[in-house]
N, C-alpha and C. Protein backbone atom coordinates (compact mmCIF):
# COMPACT_ATOMS: atom_id res chain seq x y z
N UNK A 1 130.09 198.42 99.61
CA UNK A 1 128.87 199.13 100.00
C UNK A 1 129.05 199.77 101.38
N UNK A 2 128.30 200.92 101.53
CA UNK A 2 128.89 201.45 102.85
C UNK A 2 128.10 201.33 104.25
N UNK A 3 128.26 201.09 104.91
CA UNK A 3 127.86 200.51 106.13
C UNK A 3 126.28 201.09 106.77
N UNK A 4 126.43 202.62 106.74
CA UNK A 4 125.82 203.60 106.85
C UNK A 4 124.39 203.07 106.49
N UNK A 5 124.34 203.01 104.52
CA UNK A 5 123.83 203.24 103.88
C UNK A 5 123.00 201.84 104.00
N UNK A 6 123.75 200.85 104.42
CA UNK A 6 123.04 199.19 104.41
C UNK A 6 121.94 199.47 106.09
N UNK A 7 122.27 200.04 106.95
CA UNK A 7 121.85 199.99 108.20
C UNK A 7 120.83 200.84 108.04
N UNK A 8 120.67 201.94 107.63
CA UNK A 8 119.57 203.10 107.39
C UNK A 8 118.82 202.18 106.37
N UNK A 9 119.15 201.38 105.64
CA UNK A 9 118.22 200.74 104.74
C UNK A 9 117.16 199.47 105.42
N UNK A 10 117.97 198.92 106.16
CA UNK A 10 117.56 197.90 107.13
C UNK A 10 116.20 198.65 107.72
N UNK A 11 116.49 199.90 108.78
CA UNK A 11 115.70 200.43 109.29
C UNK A 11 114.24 200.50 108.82
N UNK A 12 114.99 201.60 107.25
CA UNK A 12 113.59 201.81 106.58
C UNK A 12 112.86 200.56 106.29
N UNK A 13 113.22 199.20 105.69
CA UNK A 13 112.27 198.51 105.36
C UNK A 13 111.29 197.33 106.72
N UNK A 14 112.56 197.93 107.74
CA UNK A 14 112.00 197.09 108.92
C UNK A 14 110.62 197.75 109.39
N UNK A 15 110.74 199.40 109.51
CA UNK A 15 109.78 199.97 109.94
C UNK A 15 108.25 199.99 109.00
N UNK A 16 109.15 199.71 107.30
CA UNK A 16 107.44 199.33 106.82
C UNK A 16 107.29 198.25 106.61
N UNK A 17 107.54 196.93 106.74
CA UNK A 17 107.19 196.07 107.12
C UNK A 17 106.48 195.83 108.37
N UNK A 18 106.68 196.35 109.82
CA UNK A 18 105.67 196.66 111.11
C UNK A 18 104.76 197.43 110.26
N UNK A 19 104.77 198.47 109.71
CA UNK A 19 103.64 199.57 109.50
C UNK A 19 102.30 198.31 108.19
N UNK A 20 103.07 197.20 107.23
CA UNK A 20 102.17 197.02 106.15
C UNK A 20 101.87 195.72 107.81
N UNK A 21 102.10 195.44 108.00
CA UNK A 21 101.79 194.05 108.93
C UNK A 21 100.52 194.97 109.81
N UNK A 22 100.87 195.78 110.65
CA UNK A 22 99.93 196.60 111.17
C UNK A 22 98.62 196.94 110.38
N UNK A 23 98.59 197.39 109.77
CA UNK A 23 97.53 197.70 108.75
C UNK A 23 96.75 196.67 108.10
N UNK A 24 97.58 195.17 107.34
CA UNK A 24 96.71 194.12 107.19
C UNK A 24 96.07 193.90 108.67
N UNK A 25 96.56 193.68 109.76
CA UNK A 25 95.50 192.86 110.58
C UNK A 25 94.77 193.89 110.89
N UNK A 26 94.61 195.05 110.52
CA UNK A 26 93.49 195.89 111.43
C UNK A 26 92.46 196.39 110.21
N UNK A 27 92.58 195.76 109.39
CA UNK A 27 91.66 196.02 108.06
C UNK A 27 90.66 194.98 108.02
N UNK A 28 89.86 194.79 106.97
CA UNK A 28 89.30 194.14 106.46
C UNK A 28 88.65 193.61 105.06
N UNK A 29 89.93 193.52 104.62
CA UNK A 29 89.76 193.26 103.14
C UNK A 29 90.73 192.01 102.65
N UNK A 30 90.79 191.23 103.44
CA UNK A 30 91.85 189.52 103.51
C UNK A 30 90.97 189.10 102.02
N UNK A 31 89.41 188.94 102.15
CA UNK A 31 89.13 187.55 101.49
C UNK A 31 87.67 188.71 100.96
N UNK A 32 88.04 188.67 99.64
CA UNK A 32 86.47 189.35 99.06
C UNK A 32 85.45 188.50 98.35
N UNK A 33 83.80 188.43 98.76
CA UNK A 33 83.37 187.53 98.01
C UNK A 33 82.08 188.63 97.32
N UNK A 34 82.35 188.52 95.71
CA UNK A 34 81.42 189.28 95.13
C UNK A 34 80.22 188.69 94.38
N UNK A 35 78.89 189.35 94.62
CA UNK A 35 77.95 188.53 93.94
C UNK A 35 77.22 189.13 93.12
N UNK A 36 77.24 188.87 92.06
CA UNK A 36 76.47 189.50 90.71
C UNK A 36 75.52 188.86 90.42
N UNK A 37 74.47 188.64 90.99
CA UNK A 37 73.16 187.90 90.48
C UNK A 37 72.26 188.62 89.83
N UNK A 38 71.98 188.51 88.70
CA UNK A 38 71.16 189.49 87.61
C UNK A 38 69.59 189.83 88.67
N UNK A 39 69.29 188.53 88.85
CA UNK A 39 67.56 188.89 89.27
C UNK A 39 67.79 189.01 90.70
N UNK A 40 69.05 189.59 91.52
CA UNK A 40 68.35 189.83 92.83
C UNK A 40 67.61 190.97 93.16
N UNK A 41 67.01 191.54 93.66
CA UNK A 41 65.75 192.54 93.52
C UNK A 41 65.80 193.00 94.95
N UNK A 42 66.61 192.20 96.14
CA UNK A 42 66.26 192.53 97.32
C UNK A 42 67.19 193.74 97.87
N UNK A 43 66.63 194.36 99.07
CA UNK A 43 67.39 196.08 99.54
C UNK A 43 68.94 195.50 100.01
N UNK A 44 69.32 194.34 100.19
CA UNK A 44 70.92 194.25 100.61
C UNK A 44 72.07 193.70 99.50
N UNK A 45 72.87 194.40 99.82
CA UNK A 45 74.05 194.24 98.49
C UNK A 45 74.70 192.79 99.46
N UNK A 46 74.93 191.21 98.31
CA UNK A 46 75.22 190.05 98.74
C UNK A 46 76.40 189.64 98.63
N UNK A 47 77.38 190.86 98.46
CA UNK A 47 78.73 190.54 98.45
C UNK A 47 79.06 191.06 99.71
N UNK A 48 80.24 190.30 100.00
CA UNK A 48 80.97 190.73 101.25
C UNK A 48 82.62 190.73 101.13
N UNK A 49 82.92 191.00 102.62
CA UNK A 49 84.42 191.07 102.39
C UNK A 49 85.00 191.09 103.77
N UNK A 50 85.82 190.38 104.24
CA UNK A 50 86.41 189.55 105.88
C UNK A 50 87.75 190.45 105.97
N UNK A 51 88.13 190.28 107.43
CA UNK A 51 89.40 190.52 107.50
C UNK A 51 89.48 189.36 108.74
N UNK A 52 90.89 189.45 109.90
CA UNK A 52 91.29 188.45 110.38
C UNK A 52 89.57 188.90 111.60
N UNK A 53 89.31 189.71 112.12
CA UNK A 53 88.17 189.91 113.08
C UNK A 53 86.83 189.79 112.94
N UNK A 54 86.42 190.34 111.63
CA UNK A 54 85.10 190.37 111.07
C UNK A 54 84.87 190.19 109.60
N UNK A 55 83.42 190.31 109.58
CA UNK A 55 83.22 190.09 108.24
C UNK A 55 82.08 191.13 108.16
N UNK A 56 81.82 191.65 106.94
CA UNK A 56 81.30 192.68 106.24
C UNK A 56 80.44 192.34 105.43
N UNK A 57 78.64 192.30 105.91
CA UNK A 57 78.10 191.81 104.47
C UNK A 57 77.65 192.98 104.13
N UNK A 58 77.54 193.51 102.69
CA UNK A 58 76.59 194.40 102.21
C UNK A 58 77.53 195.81 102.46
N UNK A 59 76.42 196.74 102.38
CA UNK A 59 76.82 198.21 103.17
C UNK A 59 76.89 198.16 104.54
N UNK A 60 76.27 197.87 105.38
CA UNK A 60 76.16 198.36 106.89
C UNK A 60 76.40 197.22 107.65
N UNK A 61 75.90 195.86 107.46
CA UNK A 61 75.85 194.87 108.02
C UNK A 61 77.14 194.25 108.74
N UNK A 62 77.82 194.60 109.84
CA UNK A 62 78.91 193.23 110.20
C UNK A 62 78.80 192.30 110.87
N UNK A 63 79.59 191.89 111.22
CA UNK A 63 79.89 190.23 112.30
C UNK A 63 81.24 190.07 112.70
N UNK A 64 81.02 189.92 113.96
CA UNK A 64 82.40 189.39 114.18
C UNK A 64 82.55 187.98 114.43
N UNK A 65 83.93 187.65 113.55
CA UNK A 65 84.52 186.16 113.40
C UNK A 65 84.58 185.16 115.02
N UNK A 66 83.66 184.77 115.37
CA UNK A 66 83.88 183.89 116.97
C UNK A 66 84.85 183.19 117.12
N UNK A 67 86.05 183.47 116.53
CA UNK A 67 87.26 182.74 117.18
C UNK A 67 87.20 181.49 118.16
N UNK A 68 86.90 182.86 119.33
CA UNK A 68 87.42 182.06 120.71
C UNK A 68 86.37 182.06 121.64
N UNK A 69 84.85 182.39 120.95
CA UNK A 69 84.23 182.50 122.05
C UNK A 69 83.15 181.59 120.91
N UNK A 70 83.11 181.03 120.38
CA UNK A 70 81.89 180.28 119.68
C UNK A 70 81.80 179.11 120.76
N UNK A 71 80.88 178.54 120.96
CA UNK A 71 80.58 177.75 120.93
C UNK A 71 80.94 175.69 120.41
N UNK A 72 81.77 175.56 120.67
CA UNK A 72 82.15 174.23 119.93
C UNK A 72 81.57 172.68 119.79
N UNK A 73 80.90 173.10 121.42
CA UNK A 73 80.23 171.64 121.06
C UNK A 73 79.16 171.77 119.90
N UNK A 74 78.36 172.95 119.53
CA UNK A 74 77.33 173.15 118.85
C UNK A 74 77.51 173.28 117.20
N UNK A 75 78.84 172.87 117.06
CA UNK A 75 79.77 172.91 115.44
C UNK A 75 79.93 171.66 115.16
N UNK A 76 79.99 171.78 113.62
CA UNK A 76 80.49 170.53 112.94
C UNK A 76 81.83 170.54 113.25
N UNK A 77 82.24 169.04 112.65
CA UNK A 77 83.68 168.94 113.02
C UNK A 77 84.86 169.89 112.12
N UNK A 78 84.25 170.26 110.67
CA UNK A 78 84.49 171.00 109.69
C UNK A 78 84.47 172.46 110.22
N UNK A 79 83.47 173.00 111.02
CA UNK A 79 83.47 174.25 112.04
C UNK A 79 84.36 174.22 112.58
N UNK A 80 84.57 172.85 113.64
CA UNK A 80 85.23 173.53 114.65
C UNK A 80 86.91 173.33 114.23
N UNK A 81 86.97 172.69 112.71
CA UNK A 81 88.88 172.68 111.94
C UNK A 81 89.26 174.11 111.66
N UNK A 82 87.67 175.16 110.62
CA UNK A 82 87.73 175.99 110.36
C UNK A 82 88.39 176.95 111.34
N UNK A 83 87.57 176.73 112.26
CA UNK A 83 87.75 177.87 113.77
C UNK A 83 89.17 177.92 114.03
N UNK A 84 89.62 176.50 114.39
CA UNK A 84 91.16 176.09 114.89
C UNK A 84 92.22 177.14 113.70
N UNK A 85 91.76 176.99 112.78
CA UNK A 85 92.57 177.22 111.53
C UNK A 85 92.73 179.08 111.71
N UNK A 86 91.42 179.75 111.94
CA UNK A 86 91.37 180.78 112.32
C UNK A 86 91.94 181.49 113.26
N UNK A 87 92.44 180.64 114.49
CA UNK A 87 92.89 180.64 116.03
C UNK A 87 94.50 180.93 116.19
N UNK A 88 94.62 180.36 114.53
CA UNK A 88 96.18 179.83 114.90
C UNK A 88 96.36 181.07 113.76
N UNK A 89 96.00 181.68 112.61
CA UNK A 89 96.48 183.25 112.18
C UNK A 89 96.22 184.30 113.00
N UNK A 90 95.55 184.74 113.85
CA UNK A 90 95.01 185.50 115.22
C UNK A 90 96.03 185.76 115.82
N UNK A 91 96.41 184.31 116.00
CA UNK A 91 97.90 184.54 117.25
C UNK A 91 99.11 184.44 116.81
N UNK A 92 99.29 183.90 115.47
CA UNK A 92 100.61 184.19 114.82
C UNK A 92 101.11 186.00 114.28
N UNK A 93 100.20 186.23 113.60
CA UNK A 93 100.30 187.56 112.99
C UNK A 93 100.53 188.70 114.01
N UNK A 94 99.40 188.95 115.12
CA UNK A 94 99.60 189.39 116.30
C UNK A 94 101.04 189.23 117.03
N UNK A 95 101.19 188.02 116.71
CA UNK A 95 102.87 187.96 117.37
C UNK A 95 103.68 188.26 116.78
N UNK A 96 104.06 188.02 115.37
CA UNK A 96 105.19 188.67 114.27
C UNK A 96 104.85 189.92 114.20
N UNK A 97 103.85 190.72 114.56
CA UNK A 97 104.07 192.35 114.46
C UNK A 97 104.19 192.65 116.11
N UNK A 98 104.27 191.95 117.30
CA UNK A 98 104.64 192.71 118.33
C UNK A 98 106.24 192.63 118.63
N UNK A 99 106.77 191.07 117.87
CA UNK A 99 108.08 190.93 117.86
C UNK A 99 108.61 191.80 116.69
N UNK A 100 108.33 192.32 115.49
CA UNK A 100 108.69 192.92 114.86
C UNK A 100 109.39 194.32 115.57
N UNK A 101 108.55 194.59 116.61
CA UNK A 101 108.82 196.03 117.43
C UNK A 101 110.07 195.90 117.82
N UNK A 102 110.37 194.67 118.99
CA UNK A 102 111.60 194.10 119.32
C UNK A 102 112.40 194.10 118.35
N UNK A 103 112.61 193.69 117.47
CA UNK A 103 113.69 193.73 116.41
C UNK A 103 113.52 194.49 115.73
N UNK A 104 112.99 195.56 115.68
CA UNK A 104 113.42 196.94 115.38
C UNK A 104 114.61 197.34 116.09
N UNK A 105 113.72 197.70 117.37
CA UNK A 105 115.02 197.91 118.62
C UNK A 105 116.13 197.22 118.78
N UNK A 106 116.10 196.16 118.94
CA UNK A 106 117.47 195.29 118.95
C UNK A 106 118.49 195.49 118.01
N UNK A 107 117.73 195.61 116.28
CA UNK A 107 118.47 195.87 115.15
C UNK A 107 119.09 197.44 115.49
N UNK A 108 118.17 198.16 115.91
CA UNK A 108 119.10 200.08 116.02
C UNK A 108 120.27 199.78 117.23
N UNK A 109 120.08 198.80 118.50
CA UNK A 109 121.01 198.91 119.08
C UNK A 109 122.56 198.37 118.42
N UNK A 110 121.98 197.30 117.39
CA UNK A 110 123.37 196.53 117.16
C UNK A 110 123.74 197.36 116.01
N UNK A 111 122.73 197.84 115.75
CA UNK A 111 124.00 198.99 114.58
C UNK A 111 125.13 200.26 115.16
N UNK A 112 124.23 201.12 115.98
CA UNK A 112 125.21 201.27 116.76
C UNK A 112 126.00 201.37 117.19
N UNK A 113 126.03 199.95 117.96
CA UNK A 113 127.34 199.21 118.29
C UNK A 113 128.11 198.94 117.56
N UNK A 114 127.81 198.90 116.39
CA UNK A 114 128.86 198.22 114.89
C UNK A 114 129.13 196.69 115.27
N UNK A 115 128.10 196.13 116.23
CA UNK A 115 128.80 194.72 116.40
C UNK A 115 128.41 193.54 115.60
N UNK A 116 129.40 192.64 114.79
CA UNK A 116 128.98 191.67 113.84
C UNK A 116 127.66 190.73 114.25
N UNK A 117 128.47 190.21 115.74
CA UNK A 117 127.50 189.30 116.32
C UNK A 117 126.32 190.15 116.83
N UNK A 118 125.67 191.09 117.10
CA UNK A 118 124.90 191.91 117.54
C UNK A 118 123.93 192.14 116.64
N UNK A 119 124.85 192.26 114.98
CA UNK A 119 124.34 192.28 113.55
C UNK A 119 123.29 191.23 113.34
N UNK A 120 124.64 190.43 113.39
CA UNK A 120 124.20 188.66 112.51
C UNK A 120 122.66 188.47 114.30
N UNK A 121 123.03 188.61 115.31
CA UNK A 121 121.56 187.79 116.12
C UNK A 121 120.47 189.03 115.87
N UNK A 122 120.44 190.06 115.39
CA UNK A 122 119.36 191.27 115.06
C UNK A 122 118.93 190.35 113.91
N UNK A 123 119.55 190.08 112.89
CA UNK A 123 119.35 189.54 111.39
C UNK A 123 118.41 188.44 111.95
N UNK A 124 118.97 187.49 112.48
CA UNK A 124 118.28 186.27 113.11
C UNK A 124 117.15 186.13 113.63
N UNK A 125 117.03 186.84 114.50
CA UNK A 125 115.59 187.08 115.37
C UNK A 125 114.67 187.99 114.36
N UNK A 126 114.66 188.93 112.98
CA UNK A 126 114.05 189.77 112.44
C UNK A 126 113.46 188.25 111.14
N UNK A 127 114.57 187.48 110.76
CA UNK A 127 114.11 186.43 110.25
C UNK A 127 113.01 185.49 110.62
N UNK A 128 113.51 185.59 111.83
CA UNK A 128 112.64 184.12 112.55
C UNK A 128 111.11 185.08 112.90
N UNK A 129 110.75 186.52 113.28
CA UNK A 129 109.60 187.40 112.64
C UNK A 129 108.91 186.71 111.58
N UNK A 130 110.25 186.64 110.48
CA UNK A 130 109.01 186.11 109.27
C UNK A 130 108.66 184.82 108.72
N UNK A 131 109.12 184.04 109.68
CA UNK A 131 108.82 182.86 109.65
C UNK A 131 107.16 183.10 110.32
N UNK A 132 106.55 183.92 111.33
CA UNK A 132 106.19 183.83 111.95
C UNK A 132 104.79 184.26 111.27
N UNK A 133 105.11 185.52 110.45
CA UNK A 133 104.38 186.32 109.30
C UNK A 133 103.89 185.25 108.08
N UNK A 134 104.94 184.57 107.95
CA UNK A 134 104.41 183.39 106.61
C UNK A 134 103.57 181.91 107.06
N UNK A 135 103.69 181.97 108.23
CA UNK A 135 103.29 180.60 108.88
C UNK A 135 101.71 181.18 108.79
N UNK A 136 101.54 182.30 109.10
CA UNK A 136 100.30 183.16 109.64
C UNK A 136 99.32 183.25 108.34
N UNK A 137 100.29 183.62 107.60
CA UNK A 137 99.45 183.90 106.13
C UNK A 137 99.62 182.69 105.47
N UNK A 138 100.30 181.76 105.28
CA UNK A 138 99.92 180.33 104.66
C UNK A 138 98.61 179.80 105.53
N UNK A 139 98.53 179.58 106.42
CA UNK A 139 97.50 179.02 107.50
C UNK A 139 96.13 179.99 106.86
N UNK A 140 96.20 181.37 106.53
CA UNK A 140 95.01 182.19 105.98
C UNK A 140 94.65 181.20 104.87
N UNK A 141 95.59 181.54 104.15
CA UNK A 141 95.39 180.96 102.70
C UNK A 141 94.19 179.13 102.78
N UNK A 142 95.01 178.50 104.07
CA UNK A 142 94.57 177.23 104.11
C UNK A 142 92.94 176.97 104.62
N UNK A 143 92.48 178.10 105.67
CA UNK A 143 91.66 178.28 105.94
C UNK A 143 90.79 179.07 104.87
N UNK A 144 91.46 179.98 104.07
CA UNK A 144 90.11 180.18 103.01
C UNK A 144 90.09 179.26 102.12
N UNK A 145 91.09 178.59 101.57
CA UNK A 145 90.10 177.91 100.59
C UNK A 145 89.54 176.77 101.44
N UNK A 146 89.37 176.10 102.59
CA UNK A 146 88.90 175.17 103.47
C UNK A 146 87.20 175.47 103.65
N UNK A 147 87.20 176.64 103.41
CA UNK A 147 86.07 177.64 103.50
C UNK A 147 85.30 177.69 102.35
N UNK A 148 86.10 177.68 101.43
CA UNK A 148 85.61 177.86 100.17
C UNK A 148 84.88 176.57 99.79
N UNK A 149 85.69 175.58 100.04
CA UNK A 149 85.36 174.54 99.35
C UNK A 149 83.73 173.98 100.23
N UNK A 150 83.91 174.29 101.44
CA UNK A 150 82.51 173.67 102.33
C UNK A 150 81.38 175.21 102.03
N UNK A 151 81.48 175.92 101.32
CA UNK A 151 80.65 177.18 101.30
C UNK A 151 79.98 176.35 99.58
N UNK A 152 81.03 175.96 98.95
CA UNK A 152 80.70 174.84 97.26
C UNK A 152 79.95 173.93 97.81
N UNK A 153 80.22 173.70 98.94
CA UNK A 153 79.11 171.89 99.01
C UNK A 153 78.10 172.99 99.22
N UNK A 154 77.66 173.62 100.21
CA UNK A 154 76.68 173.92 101.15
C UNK A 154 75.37 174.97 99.53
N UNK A 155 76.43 175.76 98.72
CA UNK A 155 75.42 176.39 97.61
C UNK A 155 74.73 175.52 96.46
N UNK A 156 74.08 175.93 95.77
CA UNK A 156 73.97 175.09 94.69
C UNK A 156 74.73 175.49 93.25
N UNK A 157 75.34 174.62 92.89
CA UNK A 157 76.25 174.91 91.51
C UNK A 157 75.59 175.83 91.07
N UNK A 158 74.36 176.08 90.82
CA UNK A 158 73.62 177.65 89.42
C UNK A 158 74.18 178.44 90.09
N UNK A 159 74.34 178.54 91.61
CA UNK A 159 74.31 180.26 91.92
C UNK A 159 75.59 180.31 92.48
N UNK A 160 76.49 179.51 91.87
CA UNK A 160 78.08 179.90 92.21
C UNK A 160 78.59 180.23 90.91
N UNK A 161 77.99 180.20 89.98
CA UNK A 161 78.36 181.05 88.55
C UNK A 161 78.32 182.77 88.56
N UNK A 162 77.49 183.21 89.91
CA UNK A 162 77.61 184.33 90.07
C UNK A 162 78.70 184.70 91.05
N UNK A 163 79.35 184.28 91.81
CA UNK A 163 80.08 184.37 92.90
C UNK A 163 81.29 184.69 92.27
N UNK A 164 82.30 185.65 92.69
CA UNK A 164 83.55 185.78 92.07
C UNK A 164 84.42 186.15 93.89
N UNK A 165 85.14 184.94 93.82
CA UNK A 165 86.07 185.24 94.87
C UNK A 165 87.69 185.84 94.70
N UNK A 166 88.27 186.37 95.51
CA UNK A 166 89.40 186.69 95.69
C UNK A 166 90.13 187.40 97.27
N UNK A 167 91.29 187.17 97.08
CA UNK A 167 92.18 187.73 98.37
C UNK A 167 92.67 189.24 98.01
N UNK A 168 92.11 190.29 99.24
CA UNK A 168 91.96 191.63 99.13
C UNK A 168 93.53 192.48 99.71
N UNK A 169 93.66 193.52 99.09
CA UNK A 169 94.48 194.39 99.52
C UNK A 169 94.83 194.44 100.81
N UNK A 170 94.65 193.87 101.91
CA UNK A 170 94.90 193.53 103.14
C UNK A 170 95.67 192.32 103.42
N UNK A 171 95.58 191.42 102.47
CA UNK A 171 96.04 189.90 102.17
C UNK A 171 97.46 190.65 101.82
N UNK A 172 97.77 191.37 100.57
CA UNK A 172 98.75 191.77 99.97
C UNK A 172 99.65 192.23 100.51
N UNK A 173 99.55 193.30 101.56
CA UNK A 173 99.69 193.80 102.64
C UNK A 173 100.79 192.77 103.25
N UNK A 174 99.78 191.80 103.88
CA UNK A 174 101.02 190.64 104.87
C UNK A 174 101.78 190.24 103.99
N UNK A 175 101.51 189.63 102.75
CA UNK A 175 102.85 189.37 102.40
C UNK A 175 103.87 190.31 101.63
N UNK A 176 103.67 191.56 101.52
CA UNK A 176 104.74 192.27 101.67
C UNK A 176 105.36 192.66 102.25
N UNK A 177 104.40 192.85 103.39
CA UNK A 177 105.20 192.57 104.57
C UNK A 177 106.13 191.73 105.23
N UNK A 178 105.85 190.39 104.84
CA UNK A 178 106.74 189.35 104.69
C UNK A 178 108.72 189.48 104.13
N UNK A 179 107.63 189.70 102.76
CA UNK A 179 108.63 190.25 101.95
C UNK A 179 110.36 191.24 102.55
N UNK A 180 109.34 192.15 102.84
CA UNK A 180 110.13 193.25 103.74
C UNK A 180 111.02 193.28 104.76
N UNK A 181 110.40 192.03 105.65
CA UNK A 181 110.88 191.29 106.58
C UNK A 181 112.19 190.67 106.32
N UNK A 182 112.16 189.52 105.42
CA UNK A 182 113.42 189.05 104.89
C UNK A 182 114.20 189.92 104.16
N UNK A 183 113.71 190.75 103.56
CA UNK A 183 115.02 191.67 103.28
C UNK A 183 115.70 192.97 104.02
N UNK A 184 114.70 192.64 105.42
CA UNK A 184 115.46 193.59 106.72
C UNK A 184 116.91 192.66 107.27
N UNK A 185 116.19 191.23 107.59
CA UNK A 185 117.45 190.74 107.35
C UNK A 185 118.56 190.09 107.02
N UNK A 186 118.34 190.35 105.60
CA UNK A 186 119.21 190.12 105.04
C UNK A 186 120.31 191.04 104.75
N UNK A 187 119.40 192.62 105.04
CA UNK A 187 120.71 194.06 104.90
C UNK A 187 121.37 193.61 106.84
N UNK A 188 120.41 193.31 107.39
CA UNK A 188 121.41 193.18 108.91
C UNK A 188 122.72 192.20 108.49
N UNK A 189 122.02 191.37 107.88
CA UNK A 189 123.47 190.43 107.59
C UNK A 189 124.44 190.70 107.11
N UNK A 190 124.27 191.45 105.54
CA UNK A 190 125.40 192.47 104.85
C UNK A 190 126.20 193.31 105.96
N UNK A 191 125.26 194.28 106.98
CA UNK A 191 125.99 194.95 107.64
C UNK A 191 126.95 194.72 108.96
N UNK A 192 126.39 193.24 109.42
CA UNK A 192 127.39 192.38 110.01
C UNK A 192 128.40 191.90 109.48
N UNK A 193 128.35 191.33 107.79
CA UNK A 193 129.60 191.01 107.31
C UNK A 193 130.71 192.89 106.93
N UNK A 194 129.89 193.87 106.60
CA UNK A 194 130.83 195.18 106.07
C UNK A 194 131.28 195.11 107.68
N UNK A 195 130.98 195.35 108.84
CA UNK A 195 131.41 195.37 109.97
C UNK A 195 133.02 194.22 110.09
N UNK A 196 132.49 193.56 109.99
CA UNK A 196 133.60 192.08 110.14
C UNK A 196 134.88 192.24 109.66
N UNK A 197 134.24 192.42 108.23
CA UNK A 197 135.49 192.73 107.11
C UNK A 197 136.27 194.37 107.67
N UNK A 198 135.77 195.06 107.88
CA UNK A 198 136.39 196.57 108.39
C UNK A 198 136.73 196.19 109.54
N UNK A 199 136.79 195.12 110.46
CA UNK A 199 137.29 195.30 111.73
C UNK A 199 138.55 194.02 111.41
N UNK A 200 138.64 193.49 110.37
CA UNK A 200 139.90 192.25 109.97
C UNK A 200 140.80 193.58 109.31
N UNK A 201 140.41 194.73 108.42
CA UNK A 201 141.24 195.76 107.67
C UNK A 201 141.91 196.17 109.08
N UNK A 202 141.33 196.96 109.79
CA UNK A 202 141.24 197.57 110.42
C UNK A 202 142.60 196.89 111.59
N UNK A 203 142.48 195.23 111.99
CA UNK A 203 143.40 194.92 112.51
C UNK A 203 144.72 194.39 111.62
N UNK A 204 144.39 194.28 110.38
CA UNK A 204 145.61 194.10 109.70
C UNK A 204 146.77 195.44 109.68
N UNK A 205 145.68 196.52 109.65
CA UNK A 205 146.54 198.15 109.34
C UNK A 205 147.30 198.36 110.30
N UNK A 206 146.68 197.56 111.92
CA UNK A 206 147.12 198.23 112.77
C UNK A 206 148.50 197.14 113.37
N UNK A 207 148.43 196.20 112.76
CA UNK A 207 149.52 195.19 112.71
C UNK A 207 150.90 195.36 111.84
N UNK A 208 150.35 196.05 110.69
CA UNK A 208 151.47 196.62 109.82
C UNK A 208 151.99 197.74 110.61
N UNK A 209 151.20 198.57 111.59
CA UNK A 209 151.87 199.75 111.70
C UNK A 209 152.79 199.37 112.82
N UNK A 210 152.95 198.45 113.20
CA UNK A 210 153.58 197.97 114.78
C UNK A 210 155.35 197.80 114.23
């Protein structure tokens, strides 16, 4: 495979992986909750739909998610797990897309260079990104259904037959982003080993020619 072609590939999926990571956290469509109640009659639509900042009820209505400024003594202990749970995707995700930037850069310098080790620690640090990306979005995942399940105590069983939940095109987003991530580097790695191997040819040729 040719060297070129593995490194320009790296690029492209590194740069949309920042671009789908970017876009989930600045959306709001993580967690959709839809409500079909035959006899509601009233002027606001009772479905909504969250992202990592706010939440969206209806047409017009928002809120923003109090993270870091709620209040804690005034929460249940179930509040204030929720919150924690919330605190800790905020600052993970935020961080795997500002380090993502960095290992962009780092990855264009070590290509470049053609250097293995330059390769293989670009590969490394673009990995350890998505450790950072999956920690972020498992922790989502843990906090909505944590959510879910205390939103089941708090309704009454009749009117959760109308409720239809799911994780929105913004959810999908991070983990393709994810996705993307590990297979940025995993082409850094390929192109550290085509490097390696062309620089062992490369000193064998020049050993024969002696």
């Amino acid at each position: 495979m040719k060297y070129g072609l593995v490194v320009l590939s790296a690029g492209f999926t590194g740069l949309l992986s920042f671009t789908f990571l970017a876009v989930a956290i600045g959306t709001d469509y993580w967690y959709i909750i839809d409500v079909n109640k035959p006899n509601h009659t009233g002027p606001n639509d009772l479905s909504s739909h969250s992202g990592l900042w706010r939440i969206i009820e209806g047409a017009n209505r928002s809120s923003v998610i109090p993270s870091f400024t709620a209040n804690m003594s005034s929460l249940s202990e179930t509040e204030r797990h929720l919150l924690g749970l919330h605190k800790v995707v905020v600052i993970l995700l935020p961080l795997s897309l500002v380090l993502l930037v960095f290992g962009w850069i780092f990855g264009l310098v070590s290509s470049l260079a053609c250097s293995p080790r330059l390769l293989a620690a670009s590969a490394s640090y673009v990995l350890l990104c998505s450790i950072f990306t999956l920690s972020g979005v498992s922790t989502y995942i843990k906090y909505s259904n944590q959510a879910m399940e205390e939103f089941q105590r708090i309704v009454p069983p009749e009117n959760l037959i109308f409720v239809q939940v799911s994780f929105g095109w913004s959810f999908a987003l991070a983990w393709l982003s994810y996705s993307l991530e590990v297979a940025t580097g995993l082409l850094l790695l390929l192109a550290a080993r085509i490097t390696q191997i062309k620089g062992h040819y490369d000193s064998g040729v020049a050993i024969a020619m002696l």
